[in-house]
N, C-alpha and C. Protein backbone atom coordinates (compact mmCIF):
# COMPACT_ATOMS: atom_id res chain seq x y z
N UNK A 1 103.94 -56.30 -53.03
CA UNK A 1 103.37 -56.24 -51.72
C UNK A 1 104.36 -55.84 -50.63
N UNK A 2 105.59 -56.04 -50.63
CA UNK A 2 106.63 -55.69 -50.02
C UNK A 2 106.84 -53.91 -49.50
N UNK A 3 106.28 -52.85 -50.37
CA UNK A 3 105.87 -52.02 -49.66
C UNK A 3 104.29 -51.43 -48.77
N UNK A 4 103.54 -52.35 -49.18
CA UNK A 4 102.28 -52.43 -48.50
C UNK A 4 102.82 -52.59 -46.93
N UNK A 5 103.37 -53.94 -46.98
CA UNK A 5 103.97 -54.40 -45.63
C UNK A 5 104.46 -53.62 -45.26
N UNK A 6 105.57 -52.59 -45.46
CA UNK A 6 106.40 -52.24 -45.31
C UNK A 6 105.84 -50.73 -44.56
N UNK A 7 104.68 -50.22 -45.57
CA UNK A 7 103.51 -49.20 -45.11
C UNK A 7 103.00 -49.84 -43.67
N UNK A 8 102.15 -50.50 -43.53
CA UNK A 8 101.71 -50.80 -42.75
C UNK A 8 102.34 -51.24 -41.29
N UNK A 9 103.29 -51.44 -41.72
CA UNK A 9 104.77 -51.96 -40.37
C UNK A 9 104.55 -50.32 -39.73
N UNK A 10 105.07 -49.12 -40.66
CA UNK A 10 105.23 -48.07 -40.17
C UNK A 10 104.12 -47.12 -39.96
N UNK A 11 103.35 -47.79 -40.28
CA UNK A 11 101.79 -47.05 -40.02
C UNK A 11 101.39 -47.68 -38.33
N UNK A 12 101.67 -48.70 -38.27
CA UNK A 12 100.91 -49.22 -36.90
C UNK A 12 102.03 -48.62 -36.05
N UNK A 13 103.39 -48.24 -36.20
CA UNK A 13 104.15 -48.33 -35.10
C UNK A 13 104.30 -46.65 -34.75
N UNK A 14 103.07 -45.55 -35.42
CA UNK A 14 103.08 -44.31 -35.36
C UNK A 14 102.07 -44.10 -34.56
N UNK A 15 100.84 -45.40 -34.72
CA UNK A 15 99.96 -44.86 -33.53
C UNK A 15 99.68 -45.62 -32.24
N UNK A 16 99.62 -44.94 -31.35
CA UNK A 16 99.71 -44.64 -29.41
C UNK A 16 98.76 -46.31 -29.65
N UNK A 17 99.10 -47.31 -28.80
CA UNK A 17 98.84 -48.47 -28.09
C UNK A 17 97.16 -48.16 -27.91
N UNK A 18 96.78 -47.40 -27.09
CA UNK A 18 95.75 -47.03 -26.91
C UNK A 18 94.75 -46.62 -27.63
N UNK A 19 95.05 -46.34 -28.83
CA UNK A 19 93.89 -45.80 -30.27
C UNK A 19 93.62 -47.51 -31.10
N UNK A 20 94.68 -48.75 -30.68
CA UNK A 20 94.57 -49.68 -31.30
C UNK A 20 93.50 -50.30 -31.53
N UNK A 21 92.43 -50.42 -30.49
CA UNK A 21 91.25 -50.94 -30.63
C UNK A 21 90.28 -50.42 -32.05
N UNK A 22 90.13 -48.77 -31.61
CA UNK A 22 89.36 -47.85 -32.41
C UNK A 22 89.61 -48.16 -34.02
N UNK A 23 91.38 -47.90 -33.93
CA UNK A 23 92.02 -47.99 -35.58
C UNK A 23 91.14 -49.57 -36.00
N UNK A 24 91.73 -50.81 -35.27
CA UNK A 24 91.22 -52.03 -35.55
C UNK A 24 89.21 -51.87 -36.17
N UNK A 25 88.44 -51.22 -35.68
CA UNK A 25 86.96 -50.91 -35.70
C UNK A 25 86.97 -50.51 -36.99
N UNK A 26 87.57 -49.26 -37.50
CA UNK A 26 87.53 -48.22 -38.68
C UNK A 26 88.11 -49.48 -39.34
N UNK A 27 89.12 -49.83 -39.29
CA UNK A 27 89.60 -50.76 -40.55
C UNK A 27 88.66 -51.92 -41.15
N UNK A 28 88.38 -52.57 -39.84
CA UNK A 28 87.40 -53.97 -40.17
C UNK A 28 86.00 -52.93 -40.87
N UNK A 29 85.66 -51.72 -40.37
CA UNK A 29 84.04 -51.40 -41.10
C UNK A 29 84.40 -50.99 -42.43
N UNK A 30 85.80 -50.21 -42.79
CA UNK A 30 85.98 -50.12 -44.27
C UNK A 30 86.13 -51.25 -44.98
N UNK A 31 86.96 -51.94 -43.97
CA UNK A 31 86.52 -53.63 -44.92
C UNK A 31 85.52 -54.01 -45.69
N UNK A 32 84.39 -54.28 -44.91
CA UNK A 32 83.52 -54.76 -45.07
C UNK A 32 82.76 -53.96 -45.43
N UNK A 33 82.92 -52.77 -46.01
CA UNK A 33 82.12 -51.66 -46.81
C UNK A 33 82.66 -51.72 -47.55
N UNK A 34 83.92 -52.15 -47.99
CA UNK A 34 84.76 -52.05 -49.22
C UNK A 34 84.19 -53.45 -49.75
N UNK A 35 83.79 -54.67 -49.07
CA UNK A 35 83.44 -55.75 -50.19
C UNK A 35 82.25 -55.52 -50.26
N UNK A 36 81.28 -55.12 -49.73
CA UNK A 36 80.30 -54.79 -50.28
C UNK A 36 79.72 -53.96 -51.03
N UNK A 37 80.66 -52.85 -51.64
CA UNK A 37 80.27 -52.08 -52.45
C UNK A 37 81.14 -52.32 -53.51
N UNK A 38 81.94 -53.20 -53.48
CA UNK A 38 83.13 -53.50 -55.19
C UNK A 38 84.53 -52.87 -54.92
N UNK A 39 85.19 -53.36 -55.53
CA UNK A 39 86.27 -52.22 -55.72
C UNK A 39 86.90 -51.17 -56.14
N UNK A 40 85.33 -50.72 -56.67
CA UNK A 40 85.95 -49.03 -56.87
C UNK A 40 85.19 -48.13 -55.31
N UNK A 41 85.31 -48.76 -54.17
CA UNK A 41 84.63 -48.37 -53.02
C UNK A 41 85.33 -47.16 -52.96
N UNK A 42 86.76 -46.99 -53.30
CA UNK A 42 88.21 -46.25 -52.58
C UNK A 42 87.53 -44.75 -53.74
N UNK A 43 87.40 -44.86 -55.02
CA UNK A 43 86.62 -43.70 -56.01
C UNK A 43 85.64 -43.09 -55.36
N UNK A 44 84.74 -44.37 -54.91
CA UNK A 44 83.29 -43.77 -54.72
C UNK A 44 83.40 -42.66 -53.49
N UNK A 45 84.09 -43.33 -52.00
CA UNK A 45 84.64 -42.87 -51.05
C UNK A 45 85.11 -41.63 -51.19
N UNK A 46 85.94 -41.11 -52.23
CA UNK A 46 86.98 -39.83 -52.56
C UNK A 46 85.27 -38.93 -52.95
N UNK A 47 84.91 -39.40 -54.27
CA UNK A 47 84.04 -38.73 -54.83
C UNK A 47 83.02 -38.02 -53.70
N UNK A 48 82.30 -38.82 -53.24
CA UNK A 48 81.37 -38.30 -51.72
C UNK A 48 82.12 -37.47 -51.30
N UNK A 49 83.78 -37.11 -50.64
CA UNK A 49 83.98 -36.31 -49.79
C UNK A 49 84.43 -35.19 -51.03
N UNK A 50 84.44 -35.48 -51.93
CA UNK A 50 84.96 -34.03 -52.81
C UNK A 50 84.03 -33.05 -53.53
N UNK A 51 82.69 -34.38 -53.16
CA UNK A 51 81.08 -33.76 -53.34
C UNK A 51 80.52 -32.71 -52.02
N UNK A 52 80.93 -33.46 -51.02
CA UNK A 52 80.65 -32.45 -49.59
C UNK A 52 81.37 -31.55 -49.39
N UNK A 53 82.63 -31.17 -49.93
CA UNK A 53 83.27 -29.91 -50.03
C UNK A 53 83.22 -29.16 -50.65
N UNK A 54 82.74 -29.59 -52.04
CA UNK A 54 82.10 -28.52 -53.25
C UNK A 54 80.91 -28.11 -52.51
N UNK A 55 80.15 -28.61 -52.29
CA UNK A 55 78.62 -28.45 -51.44
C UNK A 55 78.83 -27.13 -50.53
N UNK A 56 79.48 -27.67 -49.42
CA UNK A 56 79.91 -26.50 -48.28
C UNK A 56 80.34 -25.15 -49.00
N UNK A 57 80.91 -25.64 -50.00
CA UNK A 57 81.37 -23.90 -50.12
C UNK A 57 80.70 -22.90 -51.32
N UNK A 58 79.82 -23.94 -52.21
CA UNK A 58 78.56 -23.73 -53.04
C UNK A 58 77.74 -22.97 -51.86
N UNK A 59 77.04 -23.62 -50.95
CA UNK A 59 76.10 -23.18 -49.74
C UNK A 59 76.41 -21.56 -49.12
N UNK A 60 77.88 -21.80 -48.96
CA UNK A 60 78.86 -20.46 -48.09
C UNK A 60 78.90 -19.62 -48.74
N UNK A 61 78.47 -19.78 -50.20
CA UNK A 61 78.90 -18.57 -51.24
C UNK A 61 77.28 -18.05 -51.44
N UNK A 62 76.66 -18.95 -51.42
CA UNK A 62 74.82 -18.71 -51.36
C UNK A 62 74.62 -17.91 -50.01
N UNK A 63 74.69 -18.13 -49.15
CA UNK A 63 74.60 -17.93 -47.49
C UNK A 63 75.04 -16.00 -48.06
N UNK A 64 76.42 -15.85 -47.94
CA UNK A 64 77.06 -14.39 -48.72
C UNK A 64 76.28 -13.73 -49.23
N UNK A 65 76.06 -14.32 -50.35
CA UNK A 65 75.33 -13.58 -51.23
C UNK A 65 73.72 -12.99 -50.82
N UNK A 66 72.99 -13.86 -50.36
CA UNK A 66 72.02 -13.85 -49.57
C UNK A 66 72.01 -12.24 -48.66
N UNK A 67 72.76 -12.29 -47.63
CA UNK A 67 72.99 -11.20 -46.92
C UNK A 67 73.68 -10.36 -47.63
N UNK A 68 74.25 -9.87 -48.99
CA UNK A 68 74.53 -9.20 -49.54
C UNK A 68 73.25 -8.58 -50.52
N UNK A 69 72.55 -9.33 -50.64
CA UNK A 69 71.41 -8.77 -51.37
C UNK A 69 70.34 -8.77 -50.21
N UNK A 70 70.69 -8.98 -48.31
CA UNK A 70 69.30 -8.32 -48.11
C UNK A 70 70.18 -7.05 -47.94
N UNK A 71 71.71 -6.79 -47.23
CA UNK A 71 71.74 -5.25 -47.31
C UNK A 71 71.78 -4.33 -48.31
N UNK A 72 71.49 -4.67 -50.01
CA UNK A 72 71.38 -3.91 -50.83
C UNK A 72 69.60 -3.46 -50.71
N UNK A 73 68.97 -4.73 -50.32
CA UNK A 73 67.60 -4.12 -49.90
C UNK A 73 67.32 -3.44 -49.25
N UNK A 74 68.04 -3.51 -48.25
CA UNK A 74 67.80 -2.48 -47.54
C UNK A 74 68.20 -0.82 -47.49
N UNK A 75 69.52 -1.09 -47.96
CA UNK A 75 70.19 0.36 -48.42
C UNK A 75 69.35 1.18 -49.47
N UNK A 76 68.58 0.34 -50.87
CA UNK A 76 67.82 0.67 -51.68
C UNK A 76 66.46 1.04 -50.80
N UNK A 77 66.00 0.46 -49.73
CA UNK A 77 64.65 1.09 -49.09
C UNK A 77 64.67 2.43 -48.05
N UNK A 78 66.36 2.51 -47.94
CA UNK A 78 66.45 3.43 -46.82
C UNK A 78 66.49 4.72 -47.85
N UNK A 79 66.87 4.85 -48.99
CA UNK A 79 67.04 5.45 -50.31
C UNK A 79 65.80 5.61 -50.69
N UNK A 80 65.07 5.37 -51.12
CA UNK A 80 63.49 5.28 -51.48
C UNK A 80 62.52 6.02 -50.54
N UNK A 81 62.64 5.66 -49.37
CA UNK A 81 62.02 6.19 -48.06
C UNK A 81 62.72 7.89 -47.87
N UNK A 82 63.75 8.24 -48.24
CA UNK A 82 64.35 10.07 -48.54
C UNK A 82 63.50 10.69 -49.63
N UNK A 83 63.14 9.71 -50.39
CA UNK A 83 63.11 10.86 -51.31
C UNK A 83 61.19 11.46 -51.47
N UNK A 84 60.88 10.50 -50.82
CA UNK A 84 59.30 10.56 -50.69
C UNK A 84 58.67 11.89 -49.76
């Protein structure tokens, strides 16, 4: 535990007096989201945000593609429409 302490000594003394309240809020609600969901909260936690980043860029690559196949539609109708 001696570097926990030791973390935390130098963790509080990095942030501004003024964020103390806020930090204190976030800590006590992970708390108490952390005993209520077990202790693999810290897994579950990672997993969700490594799920919403796969997501975003699954979506971004759909979104692309999307407008890549309407301007092939369209290039193919502007093509179609010459030769008639």
């Amino acid at each position: 535990m001696p570097f926990a302490e030791a973390f935390a000594a130098n963790a509080t003394a990095a942030i501004p007096p003024q964020l103390d309240p806020l930090v204190e809020f976030i800590r006590s609600f992970f708390g108490i989201l952390s005993a209520l969901l077990g202790g693999l909260f810290g897994l579950y936690f990672i997993f969700i945000i490594i799920r919403l980043v796969y997501d975003r860029k699954v979506l971004r690559e759909i979104r692309e593609m999307k407008r890549e196949l309407a301007a092939m539609r369209e290039q193919l109708g502007q093509l179609t429409r010459r030769r008639r």
